[in-house]
C-alpha atoms as a PDB file:
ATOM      1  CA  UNK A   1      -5.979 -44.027 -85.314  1.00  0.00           C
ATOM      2  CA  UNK A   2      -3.714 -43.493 -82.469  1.00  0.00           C
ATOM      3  CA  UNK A   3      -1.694 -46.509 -81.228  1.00  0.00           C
ATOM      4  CA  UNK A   4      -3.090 -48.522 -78.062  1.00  0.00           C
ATOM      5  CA  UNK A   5      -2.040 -47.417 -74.856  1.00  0.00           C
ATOM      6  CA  UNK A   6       0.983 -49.079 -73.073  1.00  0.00           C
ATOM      7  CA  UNK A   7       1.083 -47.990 -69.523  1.00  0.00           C
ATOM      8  CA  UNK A   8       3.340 -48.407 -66.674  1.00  0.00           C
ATOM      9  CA  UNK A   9       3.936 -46.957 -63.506  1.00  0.00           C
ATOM     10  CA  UNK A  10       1.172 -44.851 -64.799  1.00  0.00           C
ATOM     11  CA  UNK A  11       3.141 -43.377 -67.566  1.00  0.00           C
ATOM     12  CA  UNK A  12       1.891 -44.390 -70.999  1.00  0.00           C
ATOM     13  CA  UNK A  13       4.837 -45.817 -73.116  1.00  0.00           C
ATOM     14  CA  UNK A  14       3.443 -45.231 -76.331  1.00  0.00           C
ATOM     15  CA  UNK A  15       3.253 -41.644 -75.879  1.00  0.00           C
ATOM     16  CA  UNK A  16       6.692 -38.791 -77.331  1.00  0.00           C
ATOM     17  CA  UNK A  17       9.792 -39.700 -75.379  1.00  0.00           C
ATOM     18  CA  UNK A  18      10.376 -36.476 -74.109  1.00  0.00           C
ATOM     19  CA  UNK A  19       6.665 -36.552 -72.464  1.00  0.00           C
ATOM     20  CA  UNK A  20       7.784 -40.079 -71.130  1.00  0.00           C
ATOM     21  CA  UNK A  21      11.033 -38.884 -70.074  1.00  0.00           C
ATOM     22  CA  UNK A  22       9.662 -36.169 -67.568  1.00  0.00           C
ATOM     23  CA  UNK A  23       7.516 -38.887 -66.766  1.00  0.00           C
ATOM     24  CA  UNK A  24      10.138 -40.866 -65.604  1.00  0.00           C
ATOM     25  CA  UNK A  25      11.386 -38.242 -62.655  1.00  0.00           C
ATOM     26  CA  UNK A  26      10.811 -39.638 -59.319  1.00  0.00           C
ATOM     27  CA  UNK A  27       9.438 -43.261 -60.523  1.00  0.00           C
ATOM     28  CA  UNK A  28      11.292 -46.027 -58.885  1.00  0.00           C
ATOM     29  CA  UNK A  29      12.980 -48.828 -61.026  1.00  0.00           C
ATOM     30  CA  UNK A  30      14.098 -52.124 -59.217  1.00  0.00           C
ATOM     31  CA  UNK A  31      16.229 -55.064 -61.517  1.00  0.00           C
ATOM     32  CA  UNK A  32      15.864 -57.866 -59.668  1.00  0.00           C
ATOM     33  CA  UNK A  33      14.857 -55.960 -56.529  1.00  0.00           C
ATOM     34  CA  UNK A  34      18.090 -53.644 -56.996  1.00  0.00           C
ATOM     35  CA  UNK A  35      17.686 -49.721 -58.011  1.00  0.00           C
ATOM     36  CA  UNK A  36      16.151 -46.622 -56.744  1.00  0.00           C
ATOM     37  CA  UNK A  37      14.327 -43.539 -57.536  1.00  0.00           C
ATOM     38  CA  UNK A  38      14.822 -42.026 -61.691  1.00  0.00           C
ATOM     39  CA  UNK A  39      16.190 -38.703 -60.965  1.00  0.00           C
ATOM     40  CA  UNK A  40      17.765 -38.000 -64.661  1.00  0.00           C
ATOM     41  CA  UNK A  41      16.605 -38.913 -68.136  1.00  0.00           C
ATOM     42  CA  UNK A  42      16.896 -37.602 -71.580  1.00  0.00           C
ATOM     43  CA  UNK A  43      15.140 -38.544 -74.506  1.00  0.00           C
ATOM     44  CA  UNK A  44      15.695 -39.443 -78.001  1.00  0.00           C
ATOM     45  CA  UNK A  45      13.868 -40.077 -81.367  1.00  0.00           C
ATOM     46  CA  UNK A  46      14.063 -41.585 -84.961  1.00  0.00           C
ATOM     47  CA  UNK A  47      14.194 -38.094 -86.148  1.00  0.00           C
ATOM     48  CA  UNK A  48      17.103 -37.103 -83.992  1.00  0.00           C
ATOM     49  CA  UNK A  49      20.740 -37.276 -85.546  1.00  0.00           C
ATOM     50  CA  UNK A  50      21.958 -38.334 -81.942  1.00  0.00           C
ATOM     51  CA  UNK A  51      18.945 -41.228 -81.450  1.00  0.00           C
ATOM     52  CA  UNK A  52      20.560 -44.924 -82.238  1.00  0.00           C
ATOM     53  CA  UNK A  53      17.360 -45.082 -84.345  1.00  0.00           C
ATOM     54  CA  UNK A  54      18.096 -42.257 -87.157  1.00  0.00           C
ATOM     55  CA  UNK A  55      19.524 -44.386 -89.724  1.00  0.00           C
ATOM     56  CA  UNK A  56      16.693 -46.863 -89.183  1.00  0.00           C
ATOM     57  CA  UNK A  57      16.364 -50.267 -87.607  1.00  0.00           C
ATOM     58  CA  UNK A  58      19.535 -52.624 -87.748  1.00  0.00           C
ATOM     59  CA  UNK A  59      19.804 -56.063 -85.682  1.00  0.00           C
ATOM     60  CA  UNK A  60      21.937 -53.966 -82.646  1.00  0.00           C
ATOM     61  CA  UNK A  61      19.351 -51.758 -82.532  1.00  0.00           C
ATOM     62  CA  UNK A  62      16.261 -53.536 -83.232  1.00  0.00           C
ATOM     63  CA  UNK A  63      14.781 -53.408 -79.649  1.00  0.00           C
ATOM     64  CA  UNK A  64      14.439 -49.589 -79.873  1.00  0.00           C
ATOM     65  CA  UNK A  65      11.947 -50.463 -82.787  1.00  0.00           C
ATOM     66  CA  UNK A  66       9.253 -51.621 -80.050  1.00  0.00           C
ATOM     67  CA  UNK A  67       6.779 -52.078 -79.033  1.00  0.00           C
ATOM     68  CA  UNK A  68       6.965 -49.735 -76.009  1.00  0.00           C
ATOM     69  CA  UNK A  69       7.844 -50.426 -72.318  1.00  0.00           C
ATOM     70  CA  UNK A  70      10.722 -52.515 -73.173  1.00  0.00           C
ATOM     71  CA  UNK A  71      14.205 -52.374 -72.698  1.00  0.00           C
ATOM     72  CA  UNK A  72      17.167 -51.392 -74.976  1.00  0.00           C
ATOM     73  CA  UNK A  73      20.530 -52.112 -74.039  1.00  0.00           C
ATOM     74  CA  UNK A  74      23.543 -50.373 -75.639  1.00  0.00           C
ATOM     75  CA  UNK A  75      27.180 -50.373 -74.974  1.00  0.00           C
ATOM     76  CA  UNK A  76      29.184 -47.024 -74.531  1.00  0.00           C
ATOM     77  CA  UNK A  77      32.780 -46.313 -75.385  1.00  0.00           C
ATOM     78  CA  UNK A  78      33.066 -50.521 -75.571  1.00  0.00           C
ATOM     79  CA  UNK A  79      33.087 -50.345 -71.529  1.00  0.00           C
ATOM     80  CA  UNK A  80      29.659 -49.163 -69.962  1.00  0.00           C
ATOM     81  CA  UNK A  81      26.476 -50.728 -70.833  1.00  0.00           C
ATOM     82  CA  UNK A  82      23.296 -48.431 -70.886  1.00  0.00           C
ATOM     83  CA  UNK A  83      20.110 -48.585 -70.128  1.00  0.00           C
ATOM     84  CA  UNK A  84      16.354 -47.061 -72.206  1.00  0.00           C
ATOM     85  CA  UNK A  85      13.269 -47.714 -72.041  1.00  0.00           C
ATOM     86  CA  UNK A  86      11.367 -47.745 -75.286  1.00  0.00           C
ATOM     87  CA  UNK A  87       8.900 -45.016 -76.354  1.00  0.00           C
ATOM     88  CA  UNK A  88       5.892 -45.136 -79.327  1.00  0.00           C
ATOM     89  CA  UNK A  89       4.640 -47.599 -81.673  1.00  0.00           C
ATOM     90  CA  UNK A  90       6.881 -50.766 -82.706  1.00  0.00           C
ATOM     91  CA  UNK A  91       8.289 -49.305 -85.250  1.00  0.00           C
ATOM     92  CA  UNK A  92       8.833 -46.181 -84.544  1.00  0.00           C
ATOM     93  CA  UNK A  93      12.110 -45.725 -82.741  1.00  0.00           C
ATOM     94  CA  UNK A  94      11.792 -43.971 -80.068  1.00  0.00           C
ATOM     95  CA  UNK A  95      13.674 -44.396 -76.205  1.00  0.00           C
ATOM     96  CA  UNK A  96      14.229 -42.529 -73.250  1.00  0.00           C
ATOM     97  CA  UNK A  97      17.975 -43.238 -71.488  1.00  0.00           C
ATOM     98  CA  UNK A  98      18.011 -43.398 -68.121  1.00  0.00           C
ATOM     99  CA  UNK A  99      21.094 -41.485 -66.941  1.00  0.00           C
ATOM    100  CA  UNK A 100      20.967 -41.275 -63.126  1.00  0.00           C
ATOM    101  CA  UNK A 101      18.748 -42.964 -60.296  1.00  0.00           C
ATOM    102  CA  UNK A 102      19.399 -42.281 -56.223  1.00  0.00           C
ATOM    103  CA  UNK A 103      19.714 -45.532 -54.898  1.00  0.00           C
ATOM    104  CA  UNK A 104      17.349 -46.968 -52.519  1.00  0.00           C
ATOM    105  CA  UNK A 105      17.068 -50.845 -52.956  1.00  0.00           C
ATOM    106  CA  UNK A 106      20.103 -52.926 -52.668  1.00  0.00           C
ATOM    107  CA  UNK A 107      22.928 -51.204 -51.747  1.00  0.00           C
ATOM    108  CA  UNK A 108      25.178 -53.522 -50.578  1.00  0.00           C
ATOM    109  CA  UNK A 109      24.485 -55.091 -53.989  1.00  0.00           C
ATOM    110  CA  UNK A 110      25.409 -51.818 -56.036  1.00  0.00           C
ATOM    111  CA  UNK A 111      28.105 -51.365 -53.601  1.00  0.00           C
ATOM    112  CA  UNK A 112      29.786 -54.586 -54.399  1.00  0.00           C
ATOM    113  CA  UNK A 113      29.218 -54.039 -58.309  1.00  0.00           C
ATOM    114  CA  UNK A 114      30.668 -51.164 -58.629  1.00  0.00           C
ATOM    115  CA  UNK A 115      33.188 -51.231 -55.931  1.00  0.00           C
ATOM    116  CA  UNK A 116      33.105 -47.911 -53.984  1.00  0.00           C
ATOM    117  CA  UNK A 117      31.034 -46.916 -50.808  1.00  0.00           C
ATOM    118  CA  UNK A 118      30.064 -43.360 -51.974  1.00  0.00           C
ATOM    119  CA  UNK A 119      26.299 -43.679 -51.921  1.00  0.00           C
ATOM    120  CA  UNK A 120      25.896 -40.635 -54.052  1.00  0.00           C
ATOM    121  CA  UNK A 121      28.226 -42.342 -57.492  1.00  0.00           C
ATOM    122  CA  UNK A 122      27.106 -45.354 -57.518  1.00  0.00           C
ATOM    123  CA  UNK A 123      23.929 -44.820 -59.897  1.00  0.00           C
ATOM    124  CA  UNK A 124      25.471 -41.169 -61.187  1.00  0.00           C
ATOM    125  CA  UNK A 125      25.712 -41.840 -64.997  1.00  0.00           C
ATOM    126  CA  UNK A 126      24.023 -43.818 -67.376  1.00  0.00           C
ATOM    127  CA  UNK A 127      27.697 -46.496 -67.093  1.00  0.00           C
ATOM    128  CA  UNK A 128      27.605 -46.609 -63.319  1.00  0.00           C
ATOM    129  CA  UNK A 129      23.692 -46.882 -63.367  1.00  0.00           C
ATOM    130  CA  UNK A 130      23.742 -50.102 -65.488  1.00  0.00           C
ATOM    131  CA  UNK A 131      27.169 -51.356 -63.580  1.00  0.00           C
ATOM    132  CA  UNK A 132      25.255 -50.833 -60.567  1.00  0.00           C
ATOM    133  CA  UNK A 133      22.262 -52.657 -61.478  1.00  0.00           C
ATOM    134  CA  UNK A 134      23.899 -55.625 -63.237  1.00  0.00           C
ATOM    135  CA  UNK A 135      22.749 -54.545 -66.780  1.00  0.00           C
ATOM    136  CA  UNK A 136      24.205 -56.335 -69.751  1.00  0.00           C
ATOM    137  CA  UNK A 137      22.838 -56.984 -73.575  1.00  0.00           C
ATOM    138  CA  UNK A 138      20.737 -59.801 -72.535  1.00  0.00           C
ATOM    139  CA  UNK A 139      17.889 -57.209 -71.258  1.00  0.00           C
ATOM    140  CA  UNK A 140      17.594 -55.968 -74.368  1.00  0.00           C
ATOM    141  CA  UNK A 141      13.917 -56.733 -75.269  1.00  0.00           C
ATOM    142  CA  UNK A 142      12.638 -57.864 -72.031  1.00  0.00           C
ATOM    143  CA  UNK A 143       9.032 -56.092 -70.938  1.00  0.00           C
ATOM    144  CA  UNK A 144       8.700 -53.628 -67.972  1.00  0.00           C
ATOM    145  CA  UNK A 145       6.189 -54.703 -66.588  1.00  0.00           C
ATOM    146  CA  UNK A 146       7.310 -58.018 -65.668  1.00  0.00           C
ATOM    147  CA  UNK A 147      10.545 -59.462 -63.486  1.00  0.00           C
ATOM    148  CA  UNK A 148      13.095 -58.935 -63.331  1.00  0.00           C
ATOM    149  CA  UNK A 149      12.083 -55.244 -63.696  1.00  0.00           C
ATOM    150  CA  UNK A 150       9.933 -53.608 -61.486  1.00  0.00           C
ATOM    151  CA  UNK A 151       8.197 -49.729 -61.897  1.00  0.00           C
ATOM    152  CA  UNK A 152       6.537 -48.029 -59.406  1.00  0.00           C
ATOM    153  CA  UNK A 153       4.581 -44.713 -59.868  1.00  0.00           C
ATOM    154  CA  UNK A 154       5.984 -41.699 -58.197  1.00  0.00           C
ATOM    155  CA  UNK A 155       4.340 -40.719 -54.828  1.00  0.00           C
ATOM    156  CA  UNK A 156       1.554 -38.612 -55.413  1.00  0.00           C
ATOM    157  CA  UNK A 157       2.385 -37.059 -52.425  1.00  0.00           C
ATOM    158  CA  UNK A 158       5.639 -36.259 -53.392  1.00  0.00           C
ATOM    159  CA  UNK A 159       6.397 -32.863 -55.121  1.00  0.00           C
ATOM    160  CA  UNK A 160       8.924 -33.498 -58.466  1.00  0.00           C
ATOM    161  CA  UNK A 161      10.292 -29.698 -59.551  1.00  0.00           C
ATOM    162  CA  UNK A 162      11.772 -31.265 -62.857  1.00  0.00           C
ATOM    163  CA  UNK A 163      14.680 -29.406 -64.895  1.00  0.00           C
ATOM    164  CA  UNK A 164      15.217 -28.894 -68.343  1.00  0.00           C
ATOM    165  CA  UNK A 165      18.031 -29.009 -70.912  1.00  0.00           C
ATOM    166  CA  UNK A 166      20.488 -29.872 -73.317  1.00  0.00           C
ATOM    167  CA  UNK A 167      21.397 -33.414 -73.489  1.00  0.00           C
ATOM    168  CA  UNK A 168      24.936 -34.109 -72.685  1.00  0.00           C
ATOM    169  CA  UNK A 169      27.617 -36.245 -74.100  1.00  0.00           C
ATOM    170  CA  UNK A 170      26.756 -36.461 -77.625  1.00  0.00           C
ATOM    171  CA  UNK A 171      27.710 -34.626 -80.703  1.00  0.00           C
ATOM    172  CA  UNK A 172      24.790 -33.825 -82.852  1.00  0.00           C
ATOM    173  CA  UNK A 173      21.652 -32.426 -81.708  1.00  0.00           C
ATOM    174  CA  UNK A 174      23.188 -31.039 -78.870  1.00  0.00           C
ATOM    175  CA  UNK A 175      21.186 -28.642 -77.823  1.00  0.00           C
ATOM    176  CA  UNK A 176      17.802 -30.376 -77.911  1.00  0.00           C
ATOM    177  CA  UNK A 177      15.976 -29.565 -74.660  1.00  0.00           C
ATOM    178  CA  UNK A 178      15.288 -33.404 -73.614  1.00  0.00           C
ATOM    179  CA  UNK A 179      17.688 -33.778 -70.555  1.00  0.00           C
ATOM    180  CA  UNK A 180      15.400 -33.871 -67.663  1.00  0.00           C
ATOM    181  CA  UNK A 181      16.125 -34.261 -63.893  1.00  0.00           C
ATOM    182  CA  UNK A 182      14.804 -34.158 -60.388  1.00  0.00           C
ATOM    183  CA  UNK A 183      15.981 -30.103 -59.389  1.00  0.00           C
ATOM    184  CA  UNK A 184      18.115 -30.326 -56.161  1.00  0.00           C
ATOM    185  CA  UNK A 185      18.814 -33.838 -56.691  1.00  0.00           C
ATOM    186  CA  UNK A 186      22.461 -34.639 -55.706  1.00  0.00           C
ATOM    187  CA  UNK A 187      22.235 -38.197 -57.554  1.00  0.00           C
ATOM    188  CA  UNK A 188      22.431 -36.294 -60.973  1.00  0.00           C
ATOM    189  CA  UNK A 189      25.243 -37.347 -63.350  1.00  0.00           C
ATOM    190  CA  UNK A 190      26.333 -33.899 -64.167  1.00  0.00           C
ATOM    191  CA  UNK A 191      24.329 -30.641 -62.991  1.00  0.00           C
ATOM    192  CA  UNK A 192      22.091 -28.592 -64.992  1.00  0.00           C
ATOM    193  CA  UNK A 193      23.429 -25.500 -66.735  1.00  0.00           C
ATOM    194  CA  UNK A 194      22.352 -22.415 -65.402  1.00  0.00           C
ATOM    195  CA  UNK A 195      20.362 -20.312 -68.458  1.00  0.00           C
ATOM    196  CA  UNK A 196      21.521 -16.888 -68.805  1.00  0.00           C
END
């Protein structure tokens, strides 16, 4: 019996991260009324060497165990704190990092956290995303679909030509095809590498 739906934004959480994280393109996230529009995700999974849930659950990453639509909250390199949003059934392990957003809400806010004007860095990277949005390990585990998050479903309206490829900076699994981003976007982190 499949799990029971979790949806979002229209986007049902308990489906495969990389389904959610295409999903994702062009949905607005606010924290605490600050954010902007996903352009860049990438997914990950318990079967994944790169996922924080292949070696199975552990109290730092717990959250990532479920149930879906929450948050998980890592730290990178000791410095940048990053932000997923859970995928599957609890117990799974399953999360889609957000990587990039353009920013739309706040700006003088993100401006001030990360201190630099250039509209187009401030939410560039999964570091400067949760720097920007005031991110820290006490989100880990809070739902989104309540405050201080807020998801919005993309504009129907609104054509999303989504990219495809390798995740980037990690060492194993490297080139799974789960990096996903909004094509012409210049919010990205990094760009897309051309196929030959």
């Amino acid at each position: 019996m499949p799990p029971p739906s979790v949806v979002v934004a229209n986007i049902d959480f308990s489906a495969d991260s990389a389904w959610v994280a295409r999903q994702l393109i062009g949905v607005r996230v606010l924290v605490h009324g600050v954010g902007g529009i996903i352009v860049e995700t990438e997914a990950y999974d318990h079967d994944d060497p790169a996922s924080h849930s292949f070696g199975g659950p552990s109290v730092r990453n717990a959250a990532m165990f479920g149930p879906p639509a929450r948050i998980y909250i890592y730290r990178s390199y000791g410095i940048h704190w990053c932000m997923n949003f859970v995928c599957r059934e609890a117990g799974h392990g399953a999360g889609v990092l957000i990587r990039a957003i353009e920013p739309t809400d706040g700006l003088a806010t993100m401006r001030q956290r990360r201190g630099l004007d250039d509209v187009r860095l401030l939410c560039a990277g999964p570091g400067r995303l949760g720097q920007a949005l005031g991110i820290d390990l006490g989100y880990t585990g809070l739902r989104l679909d309540q405050l201080p998050f807020e998801l919005f479903a993309a504009e129907p309206s609104a054509q999303h030509a989504v990219v495809v490829g390798p995740r980037i900076g990690i060492s194993k699994a490297v080139e799974q095809p789960w990096r996903f981003g909004l094509a012409g976007s210049r919010f990205l982190s990094r760009p897309f590498r051309q196929r030959a």
